[in-house]
Protein backbone atom coordinates (compact mmCIF):
# COMPACT_ATOMS: atom_id res chain seq x y z
CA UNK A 1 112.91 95.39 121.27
CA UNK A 2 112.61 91.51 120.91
CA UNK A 3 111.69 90.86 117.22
CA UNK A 4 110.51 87.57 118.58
CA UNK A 5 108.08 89.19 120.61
CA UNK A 6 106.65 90.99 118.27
CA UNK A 7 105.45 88.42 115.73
CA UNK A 8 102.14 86.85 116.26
CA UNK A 9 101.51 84.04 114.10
CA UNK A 10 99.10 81.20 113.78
CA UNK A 11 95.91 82.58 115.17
CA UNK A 12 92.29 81.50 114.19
CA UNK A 13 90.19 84.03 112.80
CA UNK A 14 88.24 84.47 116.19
CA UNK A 15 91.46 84.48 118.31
CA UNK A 16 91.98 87.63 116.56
CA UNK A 17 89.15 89.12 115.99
CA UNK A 18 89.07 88.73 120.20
CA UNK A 19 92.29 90.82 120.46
CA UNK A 20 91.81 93.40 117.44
CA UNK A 21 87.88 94.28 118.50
CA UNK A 22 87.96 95.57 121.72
CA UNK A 23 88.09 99.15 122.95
CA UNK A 24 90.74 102.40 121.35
CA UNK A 25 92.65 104.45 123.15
CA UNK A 26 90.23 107.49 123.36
CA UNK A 27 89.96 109.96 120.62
CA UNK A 28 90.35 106.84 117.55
CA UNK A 29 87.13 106.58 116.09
CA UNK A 30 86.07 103.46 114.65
CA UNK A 31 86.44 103.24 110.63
CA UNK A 32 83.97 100.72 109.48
CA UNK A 33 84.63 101.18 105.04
CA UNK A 34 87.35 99.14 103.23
CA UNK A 35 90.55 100.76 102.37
CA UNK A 36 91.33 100.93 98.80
CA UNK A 37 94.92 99.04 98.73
CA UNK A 38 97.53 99.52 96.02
CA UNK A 39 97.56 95.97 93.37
CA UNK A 40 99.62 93.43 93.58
CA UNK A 41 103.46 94.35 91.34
CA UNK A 42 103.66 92.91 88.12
CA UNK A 43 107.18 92.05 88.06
CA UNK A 44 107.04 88.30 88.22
CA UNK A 45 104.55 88.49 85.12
CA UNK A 46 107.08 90.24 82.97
CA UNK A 47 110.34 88.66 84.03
CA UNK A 48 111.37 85.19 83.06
CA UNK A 49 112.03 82.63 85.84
CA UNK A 50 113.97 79.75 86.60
CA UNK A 51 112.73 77.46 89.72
CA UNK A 52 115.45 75.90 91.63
CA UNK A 53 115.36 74.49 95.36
CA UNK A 54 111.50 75.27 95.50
CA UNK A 55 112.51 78.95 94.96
CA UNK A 56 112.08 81.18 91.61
CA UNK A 57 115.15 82.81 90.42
CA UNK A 58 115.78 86.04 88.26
CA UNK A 59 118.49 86.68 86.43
CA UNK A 60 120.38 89.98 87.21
CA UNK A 61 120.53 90.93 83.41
CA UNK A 62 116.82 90.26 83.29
CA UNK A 63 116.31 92.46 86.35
CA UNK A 64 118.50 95.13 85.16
CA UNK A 65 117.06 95.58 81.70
CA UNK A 66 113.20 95.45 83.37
CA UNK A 67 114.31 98.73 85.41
CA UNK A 68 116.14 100.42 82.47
CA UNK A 69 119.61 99.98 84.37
CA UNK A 70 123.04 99.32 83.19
CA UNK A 71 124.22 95.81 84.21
CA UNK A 72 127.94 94.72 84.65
CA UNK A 73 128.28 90.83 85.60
CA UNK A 74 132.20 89.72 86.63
CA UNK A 75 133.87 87.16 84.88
CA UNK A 76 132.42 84.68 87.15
CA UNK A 77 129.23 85.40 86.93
CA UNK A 78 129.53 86.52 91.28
CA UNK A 79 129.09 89.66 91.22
CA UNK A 80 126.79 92.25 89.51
CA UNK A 81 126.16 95.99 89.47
CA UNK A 82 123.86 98.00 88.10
CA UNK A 83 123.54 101.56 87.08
CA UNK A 84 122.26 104.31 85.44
CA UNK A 85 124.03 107.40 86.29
CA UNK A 86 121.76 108.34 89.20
CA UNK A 87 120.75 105.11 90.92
CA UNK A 88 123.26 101.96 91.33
CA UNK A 89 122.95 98.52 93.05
CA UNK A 90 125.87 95.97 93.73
CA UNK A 91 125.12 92.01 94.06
CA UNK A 92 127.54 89.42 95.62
CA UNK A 93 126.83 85.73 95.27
CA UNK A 94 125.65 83.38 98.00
CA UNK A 95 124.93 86.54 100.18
CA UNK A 96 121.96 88.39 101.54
CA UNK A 97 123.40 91.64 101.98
CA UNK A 98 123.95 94.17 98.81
CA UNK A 99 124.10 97.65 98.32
CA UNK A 100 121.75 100.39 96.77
CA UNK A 101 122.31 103.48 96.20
CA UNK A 102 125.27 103.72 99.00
CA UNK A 103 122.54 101.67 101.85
CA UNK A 104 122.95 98.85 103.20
CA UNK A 105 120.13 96.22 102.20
CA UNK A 106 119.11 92.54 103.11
CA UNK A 107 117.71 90.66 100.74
CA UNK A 108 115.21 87.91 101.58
CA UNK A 109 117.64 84.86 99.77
CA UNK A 110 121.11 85.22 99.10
CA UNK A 111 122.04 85.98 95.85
CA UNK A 112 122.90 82.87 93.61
CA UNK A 113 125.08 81.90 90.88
CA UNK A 114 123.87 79.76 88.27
CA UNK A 115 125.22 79.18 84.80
CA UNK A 116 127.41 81.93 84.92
CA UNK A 117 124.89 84.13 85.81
CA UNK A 118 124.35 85.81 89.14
CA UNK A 119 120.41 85.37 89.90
CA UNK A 120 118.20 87.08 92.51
CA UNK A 121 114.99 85.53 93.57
CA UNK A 122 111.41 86.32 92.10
CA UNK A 123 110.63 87.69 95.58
CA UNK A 124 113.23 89.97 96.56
CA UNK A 125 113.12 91.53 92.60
CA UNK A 126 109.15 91.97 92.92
CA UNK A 127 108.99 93.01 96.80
CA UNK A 128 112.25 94.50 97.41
CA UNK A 129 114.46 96.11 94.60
CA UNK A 130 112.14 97.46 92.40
CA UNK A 131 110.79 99.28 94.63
CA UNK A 132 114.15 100.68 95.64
CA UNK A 133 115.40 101.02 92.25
CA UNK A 134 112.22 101.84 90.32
CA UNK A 135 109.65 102.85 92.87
CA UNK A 136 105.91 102.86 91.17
CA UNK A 137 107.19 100.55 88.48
CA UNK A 138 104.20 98.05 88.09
CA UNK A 139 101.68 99.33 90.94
CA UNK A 140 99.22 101.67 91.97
CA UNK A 141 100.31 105.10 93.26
CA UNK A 142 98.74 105.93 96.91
CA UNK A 143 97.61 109.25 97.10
CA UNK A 144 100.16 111.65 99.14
CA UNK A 145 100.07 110.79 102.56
CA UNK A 146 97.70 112.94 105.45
CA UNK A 147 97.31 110.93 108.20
CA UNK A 148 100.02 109.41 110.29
CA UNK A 149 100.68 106.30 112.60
CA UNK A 150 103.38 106.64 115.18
CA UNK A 151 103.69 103.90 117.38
CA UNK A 152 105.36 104.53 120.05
CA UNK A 153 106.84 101.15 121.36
CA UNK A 154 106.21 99.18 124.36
CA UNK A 155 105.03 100.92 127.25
CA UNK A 156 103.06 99.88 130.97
CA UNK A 157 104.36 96.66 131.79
CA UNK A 158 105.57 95.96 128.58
CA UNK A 159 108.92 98.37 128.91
CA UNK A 160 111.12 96.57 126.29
CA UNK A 161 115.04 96.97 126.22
CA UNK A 162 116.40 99.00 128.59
CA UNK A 163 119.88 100.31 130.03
CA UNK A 164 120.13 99.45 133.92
CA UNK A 165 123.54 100.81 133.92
CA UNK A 166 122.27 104.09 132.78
CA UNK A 167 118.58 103.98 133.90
CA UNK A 168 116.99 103.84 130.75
CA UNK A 169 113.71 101.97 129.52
CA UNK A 170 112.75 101.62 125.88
CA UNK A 171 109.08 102.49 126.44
CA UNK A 172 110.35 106.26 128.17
CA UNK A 173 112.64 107.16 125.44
CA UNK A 174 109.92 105.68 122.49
CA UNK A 175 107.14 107.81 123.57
CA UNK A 176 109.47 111.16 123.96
CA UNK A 177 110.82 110.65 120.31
CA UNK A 178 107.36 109.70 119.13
CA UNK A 179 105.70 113.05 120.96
CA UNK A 180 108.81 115.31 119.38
CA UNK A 181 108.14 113.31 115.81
CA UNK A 182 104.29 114.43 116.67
CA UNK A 183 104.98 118.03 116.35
CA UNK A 184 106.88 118.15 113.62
CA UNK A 185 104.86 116.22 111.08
CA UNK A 186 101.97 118.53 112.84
CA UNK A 187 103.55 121.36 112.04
CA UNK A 188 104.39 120.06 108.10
CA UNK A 189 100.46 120.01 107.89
CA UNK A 190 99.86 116.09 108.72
CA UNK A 191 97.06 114.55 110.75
CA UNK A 192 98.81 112.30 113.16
CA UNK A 193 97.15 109.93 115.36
CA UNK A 194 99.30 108.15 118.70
CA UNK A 195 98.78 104.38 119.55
CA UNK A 196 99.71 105.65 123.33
CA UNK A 197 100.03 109.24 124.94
CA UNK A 198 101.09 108.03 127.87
CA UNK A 199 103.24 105.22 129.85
CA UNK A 200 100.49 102.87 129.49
CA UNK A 201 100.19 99.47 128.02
CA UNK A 202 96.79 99.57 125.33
CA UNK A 203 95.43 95.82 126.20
CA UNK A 204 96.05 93.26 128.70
CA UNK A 205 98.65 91.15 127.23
CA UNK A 206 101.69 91.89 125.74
CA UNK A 207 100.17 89.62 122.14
CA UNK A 208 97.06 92.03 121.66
CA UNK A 209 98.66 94.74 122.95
CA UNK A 210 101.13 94.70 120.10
CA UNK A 211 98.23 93.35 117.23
CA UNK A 212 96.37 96.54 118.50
CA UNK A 213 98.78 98.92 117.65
CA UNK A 214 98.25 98.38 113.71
CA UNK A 215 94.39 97.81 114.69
CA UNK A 216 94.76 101.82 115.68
CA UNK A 217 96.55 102.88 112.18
CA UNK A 218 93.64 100.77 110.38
CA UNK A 219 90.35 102.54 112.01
CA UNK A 220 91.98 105.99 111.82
CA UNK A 221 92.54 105.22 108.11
CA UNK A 222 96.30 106.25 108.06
CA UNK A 223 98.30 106.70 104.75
CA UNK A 224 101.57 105.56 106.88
CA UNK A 225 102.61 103.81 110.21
CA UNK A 226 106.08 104.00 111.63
CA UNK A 227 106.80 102.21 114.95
CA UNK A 228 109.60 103.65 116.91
CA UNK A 229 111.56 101.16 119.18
CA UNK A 230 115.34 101.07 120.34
CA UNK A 231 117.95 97.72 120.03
CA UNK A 232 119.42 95.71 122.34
CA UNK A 233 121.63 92.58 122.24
CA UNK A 234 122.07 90.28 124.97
CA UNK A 235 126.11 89.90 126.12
CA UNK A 236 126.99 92.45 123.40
CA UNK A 237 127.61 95.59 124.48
CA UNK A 238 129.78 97.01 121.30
CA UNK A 239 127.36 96.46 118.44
CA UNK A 240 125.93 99.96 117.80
CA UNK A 241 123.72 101.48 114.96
CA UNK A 242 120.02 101.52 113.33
CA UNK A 243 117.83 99.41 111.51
CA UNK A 244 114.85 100.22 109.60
CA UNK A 245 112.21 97.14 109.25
CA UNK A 246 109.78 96.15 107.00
CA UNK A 247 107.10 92.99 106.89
CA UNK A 248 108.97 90.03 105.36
CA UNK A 249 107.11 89.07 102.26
CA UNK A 250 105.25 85.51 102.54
CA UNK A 251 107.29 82.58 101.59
CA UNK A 252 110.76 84.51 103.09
CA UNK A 253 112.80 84.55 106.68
CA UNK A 254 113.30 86.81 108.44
CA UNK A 255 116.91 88.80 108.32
CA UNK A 256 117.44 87.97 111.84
CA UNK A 257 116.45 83.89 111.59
CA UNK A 258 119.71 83.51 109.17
CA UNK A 259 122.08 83.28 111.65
CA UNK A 260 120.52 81.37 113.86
CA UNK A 261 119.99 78.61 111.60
CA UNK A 262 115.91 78.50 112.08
CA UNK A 263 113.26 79.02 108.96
CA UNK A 264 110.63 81.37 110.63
CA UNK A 265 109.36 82.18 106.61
CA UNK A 266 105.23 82.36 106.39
CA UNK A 267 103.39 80.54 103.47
CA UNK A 268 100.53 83.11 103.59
CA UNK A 269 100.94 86.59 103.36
CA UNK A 270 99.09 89.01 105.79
CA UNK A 271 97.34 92.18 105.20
CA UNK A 272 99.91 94.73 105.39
CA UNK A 273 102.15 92.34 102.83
CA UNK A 274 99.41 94.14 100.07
CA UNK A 275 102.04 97.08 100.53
CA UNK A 276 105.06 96.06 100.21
CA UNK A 277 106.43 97.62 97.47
CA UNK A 278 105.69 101.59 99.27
CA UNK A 279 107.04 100.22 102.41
CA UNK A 280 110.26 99.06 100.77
CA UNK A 281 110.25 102.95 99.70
CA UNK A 282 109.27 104.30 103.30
CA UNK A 283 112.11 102.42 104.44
CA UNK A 284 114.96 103.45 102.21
CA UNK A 285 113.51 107.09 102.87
CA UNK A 286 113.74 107.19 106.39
CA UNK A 287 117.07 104.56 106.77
CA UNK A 288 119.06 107.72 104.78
CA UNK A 289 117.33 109.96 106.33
CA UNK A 290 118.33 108.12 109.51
CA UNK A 291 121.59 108.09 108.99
CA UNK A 292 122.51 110.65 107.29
CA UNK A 293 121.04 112.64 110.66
CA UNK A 294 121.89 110.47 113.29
CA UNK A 295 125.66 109.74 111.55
CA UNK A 296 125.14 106.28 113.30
CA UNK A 297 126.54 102.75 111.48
CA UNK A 298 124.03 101.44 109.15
CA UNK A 299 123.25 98.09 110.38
CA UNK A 300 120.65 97.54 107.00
CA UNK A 301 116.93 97.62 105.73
CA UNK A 302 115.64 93.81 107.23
CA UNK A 303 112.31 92.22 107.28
CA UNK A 304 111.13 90.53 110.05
CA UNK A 305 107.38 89.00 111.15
CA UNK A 306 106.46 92.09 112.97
CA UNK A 307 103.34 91.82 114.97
CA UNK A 308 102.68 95.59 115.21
CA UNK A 309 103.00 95.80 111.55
CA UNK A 310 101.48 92.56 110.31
CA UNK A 311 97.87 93.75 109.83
CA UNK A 312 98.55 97.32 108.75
CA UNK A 313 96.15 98.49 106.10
CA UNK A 314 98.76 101.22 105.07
CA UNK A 315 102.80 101.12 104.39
CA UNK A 316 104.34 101.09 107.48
CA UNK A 317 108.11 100.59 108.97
CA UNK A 318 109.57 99.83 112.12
CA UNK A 319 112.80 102.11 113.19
CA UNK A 320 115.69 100.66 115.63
CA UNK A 321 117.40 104.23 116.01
CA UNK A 322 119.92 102.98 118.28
CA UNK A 323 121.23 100.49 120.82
CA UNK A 324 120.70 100.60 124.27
CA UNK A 325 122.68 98.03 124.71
CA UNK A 326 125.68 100.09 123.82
CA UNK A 327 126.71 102.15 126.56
CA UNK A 328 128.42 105.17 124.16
CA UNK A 329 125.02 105.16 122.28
CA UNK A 330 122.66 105.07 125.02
CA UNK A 331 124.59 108.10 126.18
CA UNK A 332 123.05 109.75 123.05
CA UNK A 333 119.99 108.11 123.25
CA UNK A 334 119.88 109.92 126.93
CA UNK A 335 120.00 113.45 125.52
CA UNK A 336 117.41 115.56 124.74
CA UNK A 337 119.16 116.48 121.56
CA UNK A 338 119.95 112.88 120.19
CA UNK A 339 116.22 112.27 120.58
CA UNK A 340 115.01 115.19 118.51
CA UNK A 341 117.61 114.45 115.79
CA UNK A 342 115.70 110.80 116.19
CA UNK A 343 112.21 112.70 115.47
CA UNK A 344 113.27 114.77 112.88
CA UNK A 345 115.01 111.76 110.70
CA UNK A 346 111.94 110.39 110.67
CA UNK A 347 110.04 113.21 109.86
CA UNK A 348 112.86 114.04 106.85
CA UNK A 349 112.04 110.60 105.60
CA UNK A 350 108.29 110.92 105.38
CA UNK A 351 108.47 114.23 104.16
CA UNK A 352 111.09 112.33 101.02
CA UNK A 353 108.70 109.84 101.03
CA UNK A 354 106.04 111.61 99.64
CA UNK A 355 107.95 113.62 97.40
CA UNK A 356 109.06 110.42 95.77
CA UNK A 357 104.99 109.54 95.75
CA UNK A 358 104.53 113.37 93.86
CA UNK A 359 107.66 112.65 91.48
CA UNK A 360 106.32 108.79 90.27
CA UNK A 361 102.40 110.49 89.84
CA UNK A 362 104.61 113.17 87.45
CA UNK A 363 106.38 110.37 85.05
């Protein structure tokens, strides 16, 4: 998959209404009535900040004692950890990446140190660890899931990565993990509804054929979406190992426009942004699930501007299983088996999902 392919930004409100209005795949009804939405966290209102650079700033002992967790700062003030004898978080200064609860997460702004004190920003406390560390804390509970989204990537003339060494095409190997992910959330008592059956793209261009995916989720009124794709790197054939996405809040960059040194952040949020915080816990749910299954590197929880995701009425993540790229993982990728372990990560993580919805409704 090209992340940059996938993000659709800067359309007028009749450029998309051209793209999102025209015909479903068969068998989607049309859903005309307004989808209750879960409100906005109240983090920010409760925790004090400190603006700096144009960004607000939370202290990590603020954060920590908001969530009821333990916090140890270093000497310093660079590092930070938090605990509580079940959950447990490590922060580094001047660095996106931390740790929570053993996964590997990145964070929308590095961590800072100010004052002696290490700091996260307003953004990534409200939108990206309390949800992991407290899910529920400060917003409304969806009911427990029914209906699912499965997006099988690409597909028609829109084939995405592929493998010309070993033959394979990202759309093919999507749609077989999204059929086998089909009967096993089927068969846990879930409605599930496809955006493609079939090697097919679902509009004429590659733009609304990725803005209709989410379109698909929104009239079949689905509780969750999860879009299934596979990596790729150009000239890098040794990176290896899955990624599990989620819509970058408004106002951040995306994890992959860091290293390239470009600020891709959005000043408005979009639709599925109203979700944030039970995508964050989608995400960590299928990324262990992933790899606890798949026993493949953990390459992180990211956000990115995700055009199949952006107007998503529902919590919804995109999975990078594996790279194709990688000759030793395609080979898995190629087998039957590797596939089905794909589909039933996922399936493991939606099923955790919504026992962590049951165990917040219970507190």
């Amino acid at each position: 998959m090209s992340p940059a392919a996938l993000s659709i930004r800067g359309r007028s409100l009749a450029g998309l209404l051209l793209i999102l209005t025209g015909p479903l795949p068969p068998g989607i009804a049309a859903e005309s009535a307004p989808r209750a939405v879960p409100t906005r966290p109240a983090t920010p209102r409760s925790l004090p900040t400190t603006r700096i650079g144009g960004v607000e700033w939370v202290t990590a002992t603020d954060l920590a004692k908001h969530l009821g967790l333990k916090c140890e700062i270093s000497e310093s003030g660079k590092r930070a950890r938090f605990s509580d004898g079940r959950r447990r978080a490590a922060f580094e200064s001047d660095n996106r990446e931390c740790t929570v609860d053993g996964l590997r997460i990145f964070l929308g702004d590095p961590a800072r140190t100010r004052g002696g004190e290490l700091h996260v920003s307003r953004i990534d406390a409200e939108r990206c660890l309390t949800p992991l560390l407290r899910p529920g804390l400060g917003v409304a509970v969806p009911s427990a899931p029914r209906i699912i989204a499965i997006d099988p990537g690409h597909g028609g003339r829109f084939a995405g990565t592929e493998n010309p060494r070993l033959g394979l095409q990202e759309k093919h190997l999507a749609l077989d993990v999204a059929g086998r992910l089909r009967k096993l959330l089927e068969a846990a008592g879930y409605q599930v509804v496809m955006t493609r059956t079939a090697d097919t793209e679902i509009a004429p261009s590659l733009e609304a054929d990725i803005a209709l995916r989410g379109e698909i989720a929104n009239r079949a009124r689905a509780d969750l979406f999860v879009s299934i794709h596979f990596n790729s790197l150009p000239n890098d054939t040794k990176t290896s190992g899955s990624e599990i996405y989620t819509f970058a809040p408004a106002g951040q960059r995306s994890s992959n426009s860091w290293g390239s040194g470009r600020d891709d952040a959005e000043p408005a949020a979009s639709p599925v942004n109203r979700h944030d915080h039970w995508s964050v816990v989608l995400a960590q749910a299928v990324q262990r699930n992933v790899l606890a299954i798949l026993k493949t590197v953990d390459r992180g929880k990211k956000i990115n501007q995700l055009g199949a995701l952006r107007r998503l009425d529902c919590p919804g993540v995109l999975v990078e299983s594996a790279f194709l790229s990688n000759d030793a993982e395609a080979r898995r990728v190629a087998t039957p088996a590797f596939r089905q372990q794909i589909a039933e990560a996922i399936a493991s993580g939606v099923r955790d999902y919504a026992v962590t919805l049951a165990g917040v409704r219970a507190r």
